[in-house]
N, C-alpha and C. Protein backbone atom coordinates (compact mmCIF):
# COMPACT_ATOMS: atom_id res chain seq x y z
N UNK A 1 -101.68 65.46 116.39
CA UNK A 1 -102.39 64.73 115.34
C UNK A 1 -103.15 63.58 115.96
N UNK A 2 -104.09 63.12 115.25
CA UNK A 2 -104.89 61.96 116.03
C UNK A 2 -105.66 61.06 114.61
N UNK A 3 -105.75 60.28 114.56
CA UNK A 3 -106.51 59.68 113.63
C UNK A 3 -107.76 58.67 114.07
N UNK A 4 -108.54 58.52 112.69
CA UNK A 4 -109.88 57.77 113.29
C UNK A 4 -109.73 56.50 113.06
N UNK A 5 -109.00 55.53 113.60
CA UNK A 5 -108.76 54.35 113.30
C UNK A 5 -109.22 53.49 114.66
N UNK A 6 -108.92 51.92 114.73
CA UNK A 6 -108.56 51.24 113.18
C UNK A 6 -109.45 51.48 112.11
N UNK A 7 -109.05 51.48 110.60
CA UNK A 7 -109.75 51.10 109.69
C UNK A 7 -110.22 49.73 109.25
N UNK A 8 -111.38 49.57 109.13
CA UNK A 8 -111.78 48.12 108.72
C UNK A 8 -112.46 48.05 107.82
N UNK A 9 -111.87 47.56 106.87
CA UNK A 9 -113.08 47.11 105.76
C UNK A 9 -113.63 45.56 106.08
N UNK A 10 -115.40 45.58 105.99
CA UNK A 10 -116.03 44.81 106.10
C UNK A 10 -116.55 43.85 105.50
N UNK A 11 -116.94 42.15 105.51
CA UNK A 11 -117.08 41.55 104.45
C UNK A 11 -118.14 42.12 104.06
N UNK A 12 -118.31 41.89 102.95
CA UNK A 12 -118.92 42.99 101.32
C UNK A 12 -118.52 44.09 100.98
N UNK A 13 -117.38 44.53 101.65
CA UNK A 13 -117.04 46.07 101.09
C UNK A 13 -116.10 46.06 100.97
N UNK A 14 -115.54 47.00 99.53
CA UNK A 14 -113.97 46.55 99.35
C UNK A 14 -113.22 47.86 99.70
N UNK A 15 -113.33 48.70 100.59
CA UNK A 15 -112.62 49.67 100.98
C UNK A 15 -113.31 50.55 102.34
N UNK A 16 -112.44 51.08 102.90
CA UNK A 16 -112.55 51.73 104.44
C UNK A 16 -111.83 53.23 104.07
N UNK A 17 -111.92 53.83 104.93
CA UNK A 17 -111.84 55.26 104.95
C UNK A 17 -110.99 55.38 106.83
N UNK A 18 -110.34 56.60 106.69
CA UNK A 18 -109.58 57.10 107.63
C UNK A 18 -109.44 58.19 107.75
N UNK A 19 -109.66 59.39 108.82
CA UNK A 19 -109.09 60.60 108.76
C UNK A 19 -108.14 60.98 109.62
N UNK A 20 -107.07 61.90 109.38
CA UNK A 20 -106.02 62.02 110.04
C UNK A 20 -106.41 64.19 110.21
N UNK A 21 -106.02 64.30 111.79
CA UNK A 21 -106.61 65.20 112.46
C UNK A 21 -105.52 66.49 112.63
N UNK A 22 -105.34 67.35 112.38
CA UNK A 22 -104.13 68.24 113.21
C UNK A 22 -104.95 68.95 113.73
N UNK A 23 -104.74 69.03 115.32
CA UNK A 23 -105.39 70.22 115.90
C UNK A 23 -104.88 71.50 115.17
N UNK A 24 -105.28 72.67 115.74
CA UNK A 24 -104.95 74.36 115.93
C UNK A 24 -103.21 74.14 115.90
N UNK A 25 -102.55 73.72 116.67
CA UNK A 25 -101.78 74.10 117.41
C UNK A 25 -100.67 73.16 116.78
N UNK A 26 -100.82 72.32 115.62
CA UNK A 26 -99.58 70.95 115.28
C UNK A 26 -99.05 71.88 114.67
N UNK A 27 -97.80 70.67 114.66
CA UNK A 27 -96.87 71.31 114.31
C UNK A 27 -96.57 70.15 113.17
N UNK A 28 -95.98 70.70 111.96
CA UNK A 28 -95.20 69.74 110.52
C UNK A 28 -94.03 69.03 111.36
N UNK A 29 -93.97 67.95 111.22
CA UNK A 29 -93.87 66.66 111.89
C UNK A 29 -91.94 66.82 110.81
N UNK A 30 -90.65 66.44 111.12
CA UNK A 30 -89.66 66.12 110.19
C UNK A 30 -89.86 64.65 109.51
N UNK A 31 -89.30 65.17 108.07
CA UNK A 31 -89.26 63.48 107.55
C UNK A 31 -88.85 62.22 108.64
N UNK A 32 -87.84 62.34 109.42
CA UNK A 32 -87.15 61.39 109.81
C UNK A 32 -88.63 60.35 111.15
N UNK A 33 -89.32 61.56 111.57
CA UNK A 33 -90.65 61.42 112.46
C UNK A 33 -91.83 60.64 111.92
N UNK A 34 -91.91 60.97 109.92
CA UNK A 34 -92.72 60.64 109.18
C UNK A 34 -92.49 58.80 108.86
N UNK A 35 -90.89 59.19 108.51
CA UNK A 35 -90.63 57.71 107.85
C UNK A 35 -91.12 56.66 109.03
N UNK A 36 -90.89 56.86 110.41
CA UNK A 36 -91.32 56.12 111.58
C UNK A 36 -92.87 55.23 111.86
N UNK A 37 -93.55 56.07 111.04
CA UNK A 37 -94.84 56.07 110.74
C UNK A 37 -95.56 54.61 109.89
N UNK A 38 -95.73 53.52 110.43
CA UNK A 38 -96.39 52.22 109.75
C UNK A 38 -97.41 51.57 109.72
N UNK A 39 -97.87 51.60 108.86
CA UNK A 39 -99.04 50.51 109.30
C UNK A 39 -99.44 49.08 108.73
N UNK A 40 -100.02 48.45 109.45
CA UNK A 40 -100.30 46.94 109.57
C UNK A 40 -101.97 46.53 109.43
N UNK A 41 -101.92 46.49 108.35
CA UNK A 41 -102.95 44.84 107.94
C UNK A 41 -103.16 43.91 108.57
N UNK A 42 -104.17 43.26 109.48
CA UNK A 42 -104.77 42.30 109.92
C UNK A 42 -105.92 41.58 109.45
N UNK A 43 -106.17 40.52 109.07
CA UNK A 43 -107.20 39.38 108.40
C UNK A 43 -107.29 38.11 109.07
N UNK A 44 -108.15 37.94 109.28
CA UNK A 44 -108.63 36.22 110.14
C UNK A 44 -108.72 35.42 108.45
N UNK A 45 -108.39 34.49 108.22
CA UNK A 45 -108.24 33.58 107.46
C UNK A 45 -108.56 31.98 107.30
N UNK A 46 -109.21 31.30 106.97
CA UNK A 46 -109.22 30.08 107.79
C UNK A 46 -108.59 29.81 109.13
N UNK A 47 -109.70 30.26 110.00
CA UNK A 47 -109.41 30.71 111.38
C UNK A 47 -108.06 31.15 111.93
N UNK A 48 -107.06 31.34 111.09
CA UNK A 48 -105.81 32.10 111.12
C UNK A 48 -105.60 33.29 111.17
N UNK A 49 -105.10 34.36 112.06
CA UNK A 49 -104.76 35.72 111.90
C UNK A 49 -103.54 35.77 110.91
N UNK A 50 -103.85 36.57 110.09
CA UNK A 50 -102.86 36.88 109.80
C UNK A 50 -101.85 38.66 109.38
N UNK A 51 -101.12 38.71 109.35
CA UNK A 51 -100.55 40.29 109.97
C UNK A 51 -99.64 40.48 108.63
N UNK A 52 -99.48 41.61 108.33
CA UNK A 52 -98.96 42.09 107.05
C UNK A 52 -98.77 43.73 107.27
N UNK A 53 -97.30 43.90 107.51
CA UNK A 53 -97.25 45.40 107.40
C UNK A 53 -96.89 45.73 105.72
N UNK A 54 -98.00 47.08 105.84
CA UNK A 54 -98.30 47.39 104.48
C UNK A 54 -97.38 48.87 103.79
N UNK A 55 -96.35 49.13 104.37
CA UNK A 55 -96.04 50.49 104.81
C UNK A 55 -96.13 51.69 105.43
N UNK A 56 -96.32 52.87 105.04
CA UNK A 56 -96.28 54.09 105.69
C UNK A 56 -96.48 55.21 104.59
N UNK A 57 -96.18 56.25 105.31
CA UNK A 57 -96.26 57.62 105.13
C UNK A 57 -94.75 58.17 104.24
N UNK A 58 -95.06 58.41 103.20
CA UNK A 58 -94.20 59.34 102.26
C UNK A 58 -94.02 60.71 102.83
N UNK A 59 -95.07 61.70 102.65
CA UNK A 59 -94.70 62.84 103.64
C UNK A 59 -96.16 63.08 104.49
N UNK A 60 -96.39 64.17 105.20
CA UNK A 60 -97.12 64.44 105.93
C UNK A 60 -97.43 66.01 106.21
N UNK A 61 -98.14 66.68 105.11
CA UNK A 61 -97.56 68.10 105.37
C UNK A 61 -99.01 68.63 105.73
N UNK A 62 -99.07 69.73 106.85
CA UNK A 62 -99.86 70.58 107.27
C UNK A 62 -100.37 71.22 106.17
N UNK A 63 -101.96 71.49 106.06
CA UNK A 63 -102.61 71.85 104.92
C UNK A 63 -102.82 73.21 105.53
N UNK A 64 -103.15 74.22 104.38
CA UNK A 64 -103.89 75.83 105.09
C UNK A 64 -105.04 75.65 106.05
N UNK A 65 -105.27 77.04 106.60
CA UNK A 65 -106.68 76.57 106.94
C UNK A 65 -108.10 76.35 107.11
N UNK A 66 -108.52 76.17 107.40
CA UNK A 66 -109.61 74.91 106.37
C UNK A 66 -110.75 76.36 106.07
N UNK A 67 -111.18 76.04 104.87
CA UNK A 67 -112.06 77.15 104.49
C UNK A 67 -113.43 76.87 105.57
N UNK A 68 -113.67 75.36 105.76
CA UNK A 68 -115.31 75.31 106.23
C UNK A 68 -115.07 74.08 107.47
N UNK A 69 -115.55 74.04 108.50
CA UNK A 69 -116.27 73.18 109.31
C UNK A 69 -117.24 72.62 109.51
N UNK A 70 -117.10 71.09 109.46
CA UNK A 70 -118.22 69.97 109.49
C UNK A 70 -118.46 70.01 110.54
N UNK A 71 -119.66 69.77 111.17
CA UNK A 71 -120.34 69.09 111.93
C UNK A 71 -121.70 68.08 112.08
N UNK A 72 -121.16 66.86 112.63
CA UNK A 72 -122.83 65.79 112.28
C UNK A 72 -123.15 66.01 113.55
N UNK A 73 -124.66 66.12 113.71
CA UNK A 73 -125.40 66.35 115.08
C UNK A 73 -126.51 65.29 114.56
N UNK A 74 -126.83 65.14 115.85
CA UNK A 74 -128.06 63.65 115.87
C UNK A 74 -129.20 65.35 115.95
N UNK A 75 -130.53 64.67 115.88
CA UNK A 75 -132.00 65.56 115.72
C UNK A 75 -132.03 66.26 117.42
N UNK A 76 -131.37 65.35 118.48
CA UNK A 76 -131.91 65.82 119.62
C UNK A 76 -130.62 67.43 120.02
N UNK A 77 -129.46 66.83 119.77
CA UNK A 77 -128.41 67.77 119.82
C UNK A 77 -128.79 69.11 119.00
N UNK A 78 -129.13 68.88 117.25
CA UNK A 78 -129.74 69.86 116.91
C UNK A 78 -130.94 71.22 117.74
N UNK A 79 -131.69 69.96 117.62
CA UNK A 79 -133.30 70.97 118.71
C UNK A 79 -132.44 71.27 120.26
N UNK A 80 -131.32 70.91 120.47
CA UNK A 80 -130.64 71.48 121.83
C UNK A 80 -130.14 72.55 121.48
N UNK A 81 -129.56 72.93 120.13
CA UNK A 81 -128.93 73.90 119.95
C UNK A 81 -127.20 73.93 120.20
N UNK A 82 -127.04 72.50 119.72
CA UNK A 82 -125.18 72.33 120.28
C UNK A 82 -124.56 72.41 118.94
N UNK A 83 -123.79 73.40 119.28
CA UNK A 83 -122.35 73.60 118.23
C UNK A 83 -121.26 73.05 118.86
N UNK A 84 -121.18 72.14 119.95
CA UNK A 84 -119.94 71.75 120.34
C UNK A 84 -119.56 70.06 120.02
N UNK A 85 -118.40 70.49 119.49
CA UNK A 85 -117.94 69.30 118.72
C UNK A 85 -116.25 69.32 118.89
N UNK A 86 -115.29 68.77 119.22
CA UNK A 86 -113.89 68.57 119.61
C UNK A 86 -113.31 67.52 119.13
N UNK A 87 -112.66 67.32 119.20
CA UNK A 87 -111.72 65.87 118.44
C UNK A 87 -111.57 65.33 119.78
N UNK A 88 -111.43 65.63 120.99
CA UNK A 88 -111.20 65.22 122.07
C UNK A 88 -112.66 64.51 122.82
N UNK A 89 -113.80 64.60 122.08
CA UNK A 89 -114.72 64.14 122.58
C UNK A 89 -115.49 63.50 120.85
N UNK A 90 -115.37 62.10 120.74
CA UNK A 90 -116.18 61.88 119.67
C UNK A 90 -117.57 61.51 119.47
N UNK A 91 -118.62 62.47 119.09
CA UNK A 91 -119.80 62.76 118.50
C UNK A 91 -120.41 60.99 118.36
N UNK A 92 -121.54 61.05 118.95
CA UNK A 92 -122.09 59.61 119.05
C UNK A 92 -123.58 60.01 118.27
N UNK A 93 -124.09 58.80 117.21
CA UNK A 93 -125.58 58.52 116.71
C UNK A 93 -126.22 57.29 116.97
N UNK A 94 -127.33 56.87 117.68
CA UNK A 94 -127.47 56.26 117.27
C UNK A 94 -128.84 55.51 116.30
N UNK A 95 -128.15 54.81 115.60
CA UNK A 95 -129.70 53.97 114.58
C UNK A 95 -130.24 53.20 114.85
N UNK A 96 -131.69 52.37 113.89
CA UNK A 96 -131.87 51.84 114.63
C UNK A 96 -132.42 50.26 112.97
N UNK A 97 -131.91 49.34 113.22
CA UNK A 97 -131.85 48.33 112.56
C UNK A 97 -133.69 48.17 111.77
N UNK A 98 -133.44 48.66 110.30
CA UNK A 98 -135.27 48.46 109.95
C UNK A 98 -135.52 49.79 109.64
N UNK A 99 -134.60 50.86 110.66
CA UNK A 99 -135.07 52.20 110.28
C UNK A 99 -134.66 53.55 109.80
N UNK A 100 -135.35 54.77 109.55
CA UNK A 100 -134.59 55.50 108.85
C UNK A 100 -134.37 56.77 109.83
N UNK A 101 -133.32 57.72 110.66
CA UNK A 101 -133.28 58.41 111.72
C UNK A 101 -132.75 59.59 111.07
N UNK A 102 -133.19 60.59 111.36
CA UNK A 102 -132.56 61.89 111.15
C UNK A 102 -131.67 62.39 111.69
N UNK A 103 -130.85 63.33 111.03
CA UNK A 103 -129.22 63.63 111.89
C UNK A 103 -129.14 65.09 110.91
N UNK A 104 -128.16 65.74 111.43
CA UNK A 104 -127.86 67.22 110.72
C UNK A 104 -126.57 67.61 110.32
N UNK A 105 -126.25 67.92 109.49
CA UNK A 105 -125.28 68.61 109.07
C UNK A 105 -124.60 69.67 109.41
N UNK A 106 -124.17 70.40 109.91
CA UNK A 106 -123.68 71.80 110.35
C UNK A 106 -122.68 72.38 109.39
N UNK A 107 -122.27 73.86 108.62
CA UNK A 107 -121.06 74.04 108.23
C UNK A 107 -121.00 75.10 108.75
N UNK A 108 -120.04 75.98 109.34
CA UNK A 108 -119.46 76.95 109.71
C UNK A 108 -118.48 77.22 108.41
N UNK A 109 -118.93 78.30 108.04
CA UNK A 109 -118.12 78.86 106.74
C UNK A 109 -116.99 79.95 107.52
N UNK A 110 -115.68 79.64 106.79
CA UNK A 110 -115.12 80.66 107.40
C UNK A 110 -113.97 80.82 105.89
N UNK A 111 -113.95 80.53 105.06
CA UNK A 111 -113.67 81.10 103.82
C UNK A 111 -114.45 80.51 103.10
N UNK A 112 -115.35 80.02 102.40
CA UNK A 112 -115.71 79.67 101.52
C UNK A 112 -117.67 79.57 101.50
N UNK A 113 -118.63 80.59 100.93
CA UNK A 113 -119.39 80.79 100.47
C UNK A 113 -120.42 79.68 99.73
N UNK A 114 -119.87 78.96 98.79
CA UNK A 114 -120.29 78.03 97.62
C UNK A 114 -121.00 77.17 98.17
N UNK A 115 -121.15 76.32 96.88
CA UNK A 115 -121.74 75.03 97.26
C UNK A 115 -121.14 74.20 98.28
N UNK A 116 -121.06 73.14 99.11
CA UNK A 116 -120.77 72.36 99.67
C UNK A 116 -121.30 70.95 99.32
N UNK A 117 -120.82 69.96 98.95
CA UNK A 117 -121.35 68.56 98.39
C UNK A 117 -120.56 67.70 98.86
N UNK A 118 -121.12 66.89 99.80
CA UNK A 118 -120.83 65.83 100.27
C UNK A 118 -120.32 63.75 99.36
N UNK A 119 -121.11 64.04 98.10
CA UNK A 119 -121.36 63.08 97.57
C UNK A 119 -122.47 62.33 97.44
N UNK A 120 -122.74 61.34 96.40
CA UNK A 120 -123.71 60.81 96.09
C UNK A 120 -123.85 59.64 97.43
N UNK A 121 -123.50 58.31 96.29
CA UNK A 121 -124.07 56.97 97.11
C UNK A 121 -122.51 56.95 98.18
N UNK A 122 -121.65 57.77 98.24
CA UNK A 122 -120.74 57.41 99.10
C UNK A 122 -120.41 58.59 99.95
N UNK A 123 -121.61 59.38 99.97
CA UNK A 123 -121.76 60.22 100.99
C UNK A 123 -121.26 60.25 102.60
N UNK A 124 -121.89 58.96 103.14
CA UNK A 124 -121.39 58.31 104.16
C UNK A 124 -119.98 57.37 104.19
N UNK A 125 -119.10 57.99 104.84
CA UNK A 125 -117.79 57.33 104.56
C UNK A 125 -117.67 56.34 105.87
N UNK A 126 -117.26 55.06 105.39
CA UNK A 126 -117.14 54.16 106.91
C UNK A 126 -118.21 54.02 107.40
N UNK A 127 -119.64 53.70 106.48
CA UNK A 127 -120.77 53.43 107.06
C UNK A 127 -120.79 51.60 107.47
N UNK A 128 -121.21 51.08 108.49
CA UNK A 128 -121.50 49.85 108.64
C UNK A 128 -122.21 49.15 107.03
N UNK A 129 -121.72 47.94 106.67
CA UNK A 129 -122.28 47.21 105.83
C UNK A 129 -124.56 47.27 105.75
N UNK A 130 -125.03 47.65 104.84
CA UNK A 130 -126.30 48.03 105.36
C UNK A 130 -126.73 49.28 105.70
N UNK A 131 -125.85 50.25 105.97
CA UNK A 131 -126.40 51.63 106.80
C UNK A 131 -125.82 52.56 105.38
N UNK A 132 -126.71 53.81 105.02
CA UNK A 132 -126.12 54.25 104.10
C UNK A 132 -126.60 55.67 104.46
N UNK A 133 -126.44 56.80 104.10
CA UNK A 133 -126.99 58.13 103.64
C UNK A 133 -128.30 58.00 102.30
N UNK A 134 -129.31 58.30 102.96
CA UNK A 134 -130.49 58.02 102.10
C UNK A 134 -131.12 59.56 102.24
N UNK A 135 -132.05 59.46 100.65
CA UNK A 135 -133.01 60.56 100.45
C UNK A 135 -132.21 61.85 99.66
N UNK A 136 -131.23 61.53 98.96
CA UNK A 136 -129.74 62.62 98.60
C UNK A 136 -130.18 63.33 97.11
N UNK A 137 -131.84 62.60 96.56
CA UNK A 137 -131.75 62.98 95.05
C UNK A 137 -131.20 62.61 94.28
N UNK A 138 -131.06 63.35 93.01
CA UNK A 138 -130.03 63.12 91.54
C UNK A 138 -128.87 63.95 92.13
N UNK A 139 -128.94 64.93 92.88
CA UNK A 139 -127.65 65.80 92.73
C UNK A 139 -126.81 65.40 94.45
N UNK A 140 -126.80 64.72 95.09
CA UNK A 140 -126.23 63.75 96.33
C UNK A 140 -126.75 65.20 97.55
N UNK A 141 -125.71 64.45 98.52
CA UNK A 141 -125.66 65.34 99.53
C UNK A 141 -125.17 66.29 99.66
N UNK A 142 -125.54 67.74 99.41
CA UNK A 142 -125.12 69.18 99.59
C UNK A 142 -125.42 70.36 100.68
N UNK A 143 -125.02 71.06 100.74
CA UNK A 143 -125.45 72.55 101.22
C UNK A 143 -125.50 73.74 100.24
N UNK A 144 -126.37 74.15 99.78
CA UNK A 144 -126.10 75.32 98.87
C UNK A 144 -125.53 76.32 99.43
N UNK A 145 -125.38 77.20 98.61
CA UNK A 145 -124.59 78.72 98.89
C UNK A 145 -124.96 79.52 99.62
N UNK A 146 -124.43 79.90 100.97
CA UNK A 146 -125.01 80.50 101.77
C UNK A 146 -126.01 79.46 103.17
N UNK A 147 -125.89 77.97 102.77
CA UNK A 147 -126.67 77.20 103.55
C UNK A 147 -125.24 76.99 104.74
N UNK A 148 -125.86 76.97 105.98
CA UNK A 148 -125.01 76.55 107.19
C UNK A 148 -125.48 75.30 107.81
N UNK A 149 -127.15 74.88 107.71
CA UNK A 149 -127.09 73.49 107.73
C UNK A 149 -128.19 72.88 107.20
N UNK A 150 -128.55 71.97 107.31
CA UNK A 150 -129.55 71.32 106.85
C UNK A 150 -129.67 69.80 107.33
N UNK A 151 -130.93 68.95 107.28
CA UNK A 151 -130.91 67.67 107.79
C UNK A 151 -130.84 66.60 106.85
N UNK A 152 -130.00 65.68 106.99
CA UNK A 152 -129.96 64.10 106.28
C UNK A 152 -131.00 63.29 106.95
N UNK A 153 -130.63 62.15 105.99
CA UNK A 153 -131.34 60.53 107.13
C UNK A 153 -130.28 59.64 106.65
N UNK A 154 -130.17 59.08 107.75
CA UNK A 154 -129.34 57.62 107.62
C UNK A 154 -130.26 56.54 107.75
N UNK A 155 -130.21 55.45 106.66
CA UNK A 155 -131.19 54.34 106.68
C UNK A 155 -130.56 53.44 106.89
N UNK A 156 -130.91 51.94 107.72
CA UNK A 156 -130.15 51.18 108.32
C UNK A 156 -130.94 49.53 107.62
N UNK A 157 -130.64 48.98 107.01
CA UNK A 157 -131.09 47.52 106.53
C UNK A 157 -131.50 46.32 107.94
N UNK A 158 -132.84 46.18 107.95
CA UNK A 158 -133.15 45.36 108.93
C UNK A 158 -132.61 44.17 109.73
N UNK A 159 -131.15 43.84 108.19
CA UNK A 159 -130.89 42.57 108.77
C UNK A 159 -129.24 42.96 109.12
N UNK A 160 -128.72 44.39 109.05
CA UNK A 160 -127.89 44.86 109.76
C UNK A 160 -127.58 44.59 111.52
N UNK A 161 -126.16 44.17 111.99
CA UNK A 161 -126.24 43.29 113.14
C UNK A 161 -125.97 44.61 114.04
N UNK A 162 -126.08 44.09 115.45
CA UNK A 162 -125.69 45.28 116.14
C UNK A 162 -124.62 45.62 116.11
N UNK A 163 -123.34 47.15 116.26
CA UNK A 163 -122.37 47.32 115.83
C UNK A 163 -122.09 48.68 116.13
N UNK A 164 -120.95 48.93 116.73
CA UNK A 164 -120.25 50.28 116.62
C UNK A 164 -119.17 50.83 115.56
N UNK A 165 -119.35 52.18 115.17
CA UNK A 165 -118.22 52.02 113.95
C UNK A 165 -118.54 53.34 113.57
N UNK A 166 -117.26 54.24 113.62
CA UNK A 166 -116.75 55.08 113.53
C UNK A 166 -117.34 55.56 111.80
N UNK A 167 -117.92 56.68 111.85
CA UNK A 167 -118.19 57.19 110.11
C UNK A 167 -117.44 59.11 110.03
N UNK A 168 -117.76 59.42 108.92
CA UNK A 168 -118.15 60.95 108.47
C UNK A 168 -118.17 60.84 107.42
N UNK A 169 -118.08 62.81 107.05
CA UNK A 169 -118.99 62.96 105.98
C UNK A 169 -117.45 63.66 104.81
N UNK A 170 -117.32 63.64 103.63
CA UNK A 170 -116.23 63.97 103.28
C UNK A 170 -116.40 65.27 102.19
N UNK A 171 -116.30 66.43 102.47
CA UNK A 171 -116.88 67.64 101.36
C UNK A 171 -115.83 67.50 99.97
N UNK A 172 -116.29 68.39 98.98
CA UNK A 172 -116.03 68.92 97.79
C UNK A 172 -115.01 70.24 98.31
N UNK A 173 -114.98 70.43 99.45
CA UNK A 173 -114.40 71.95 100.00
C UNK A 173 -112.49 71.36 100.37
N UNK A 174 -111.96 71.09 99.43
CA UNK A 174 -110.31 70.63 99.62
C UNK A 174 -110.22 69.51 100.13
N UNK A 175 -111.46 68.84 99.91
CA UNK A 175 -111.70 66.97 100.77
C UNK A 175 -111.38 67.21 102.12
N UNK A 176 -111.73 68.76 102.55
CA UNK A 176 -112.21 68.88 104.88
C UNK A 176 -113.15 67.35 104.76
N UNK A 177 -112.96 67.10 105.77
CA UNK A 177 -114.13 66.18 106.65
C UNK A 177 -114.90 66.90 107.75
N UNK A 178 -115.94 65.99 108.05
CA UNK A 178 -116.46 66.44 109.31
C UNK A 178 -115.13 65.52 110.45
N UNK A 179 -115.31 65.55 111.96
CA UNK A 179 -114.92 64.60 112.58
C UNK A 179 -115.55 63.62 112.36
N UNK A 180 -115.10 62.22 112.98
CA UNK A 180 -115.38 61.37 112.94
C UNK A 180 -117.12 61.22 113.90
N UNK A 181 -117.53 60.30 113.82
CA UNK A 181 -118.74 60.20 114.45
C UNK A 181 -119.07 59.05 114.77
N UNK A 182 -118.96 58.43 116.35
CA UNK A 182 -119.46 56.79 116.11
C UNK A 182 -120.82 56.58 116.18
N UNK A 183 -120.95 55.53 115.30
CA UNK A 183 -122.14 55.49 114.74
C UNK A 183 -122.70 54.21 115.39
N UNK A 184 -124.09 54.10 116.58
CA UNK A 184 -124.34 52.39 116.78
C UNK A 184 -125.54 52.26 116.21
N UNK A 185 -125.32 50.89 116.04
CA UNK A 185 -126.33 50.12 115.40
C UNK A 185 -126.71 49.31 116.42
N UNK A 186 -128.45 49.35 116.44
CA UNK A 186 -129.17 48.29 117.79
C UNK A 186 -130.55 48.22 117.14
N UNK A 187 -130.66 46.99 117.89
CA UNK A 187 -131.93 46.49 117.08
C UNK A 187 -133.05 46.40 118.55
N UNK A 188 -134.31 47.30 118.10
CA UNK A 188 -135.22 47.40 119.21
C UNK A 188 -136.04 45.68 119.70
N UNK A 189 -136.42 45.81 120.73
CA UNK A 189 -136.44 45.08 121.46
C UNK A 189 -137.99 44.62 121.31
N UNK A 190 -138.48 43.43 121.24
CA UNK A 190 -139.72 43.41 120.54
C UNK A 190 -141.09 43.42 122.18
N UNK A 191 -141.71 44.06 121.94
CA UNK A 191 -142.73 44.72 123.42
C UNK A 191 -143.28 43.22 124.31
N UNK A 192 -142.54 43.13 125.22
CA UNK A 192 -143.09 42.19 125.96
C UNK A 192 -145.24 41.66 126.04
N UNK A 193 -145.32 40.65 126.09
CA UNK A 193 -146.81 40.03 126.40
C UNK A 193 -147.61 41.95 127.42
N UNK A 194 -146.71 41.68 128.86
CA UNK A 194 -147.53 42.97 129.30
C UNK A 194 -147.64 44.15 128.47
N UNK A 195 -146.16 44.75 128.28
CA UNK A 195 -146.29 45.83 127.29
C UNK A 195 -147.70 45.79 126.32
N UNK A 196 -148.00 44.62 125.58
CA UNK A 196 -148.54 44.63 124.68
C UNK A 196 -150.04 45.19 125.18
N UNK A 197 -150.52 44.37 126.29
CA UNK A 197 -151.77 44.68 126.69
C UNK A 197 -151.87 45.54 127.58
């Protein structure tokens, strides 16, 4: 198992997102392994850390398997033609502060046919404060029936700071995710006097 953490929620946002991974090969974990399982809250406070364990894990049970596979590919990986994606290697984008960049979707259907819908305005899960899934319509981010991929844009707010930070995408297909994807944020560099002339 592996998860995409830490989770952080950011000032202006009142919630964060997490995915928890079983390869091929896990195995259902015993209660006694589960109860072991904690986690901890951290907050700076009037310049104070402060630490708060928040509990744990009730159970932890291995789900079937998965009707469909996510994949986010940046535009260049796409036009490369890469289907390779691992939990052991995490998928990098990056944006660019002011602007709007294209990226792709991938699904590998392996039970399930249908629609695929990602969601509306919270399409992007664990997006940086500023960076969102843009251009989604009235009906959000989907794949129709029979679609294996198609391209998004991620739009990034100019006054978004530079920043790394872990996102994906979360389906309508038994709530699969894609993997995680780190996502940077950089702000271009304004063309030097020579450049210019």
């Amino acid at each position: 198992f592996s998860f995409s953490g830490p989770v952080e929620i950011q000032n202006e946002q009142l919630q964060a997102f997490g995915i928890l991974i079983a390869e091929k090969d896990a195995v259902e974990p015993s209660e006694d392994v589960v109860k072991q399982i904690r986690f901890v809250a951290k907050a700076r406070i009037a310049e104070h850390d402060v630490i708060h364990e928040i509990g744990g894990l009730k159970t932890l049970k291995l789900g079937a398997a998965p009707k469909v596979i996510v994949r986010i590919l940046s535009a260049e990986q796409q036009a490369a033609g890469s289907t390779e994606q691992t939990s052991e290697q995490t998928p990098e984008l990056t944006v660019w502060a002011g602007e709007t960049q294209r990226a792709f979707i991938q699904v590998e259907r392996l039970d399930h046919d249908g629609l695929v819908e990602f969601g509306k305005e919270d399409a992007g899960r664990n997006m940086p404060h500023g960076v969102f899934v843009d251009n989604i319509g009235l009906n959000g981010l989907m794949l129709l029936s029979g679609q294996t991929e198609r391209e998004f844009f991620i739009r990034t707010d100019s006054w978004v700071p530079e920043t790394n930070r872990l996102f994906h995408l979360k389906t309508g297909v038994d709530g699969i995710t894609s993997l995680p994807v780190m996502l940077h944020v950089r702000h271009r560099k304004p063309p030097t006097e020579a450049e210019e002339n």
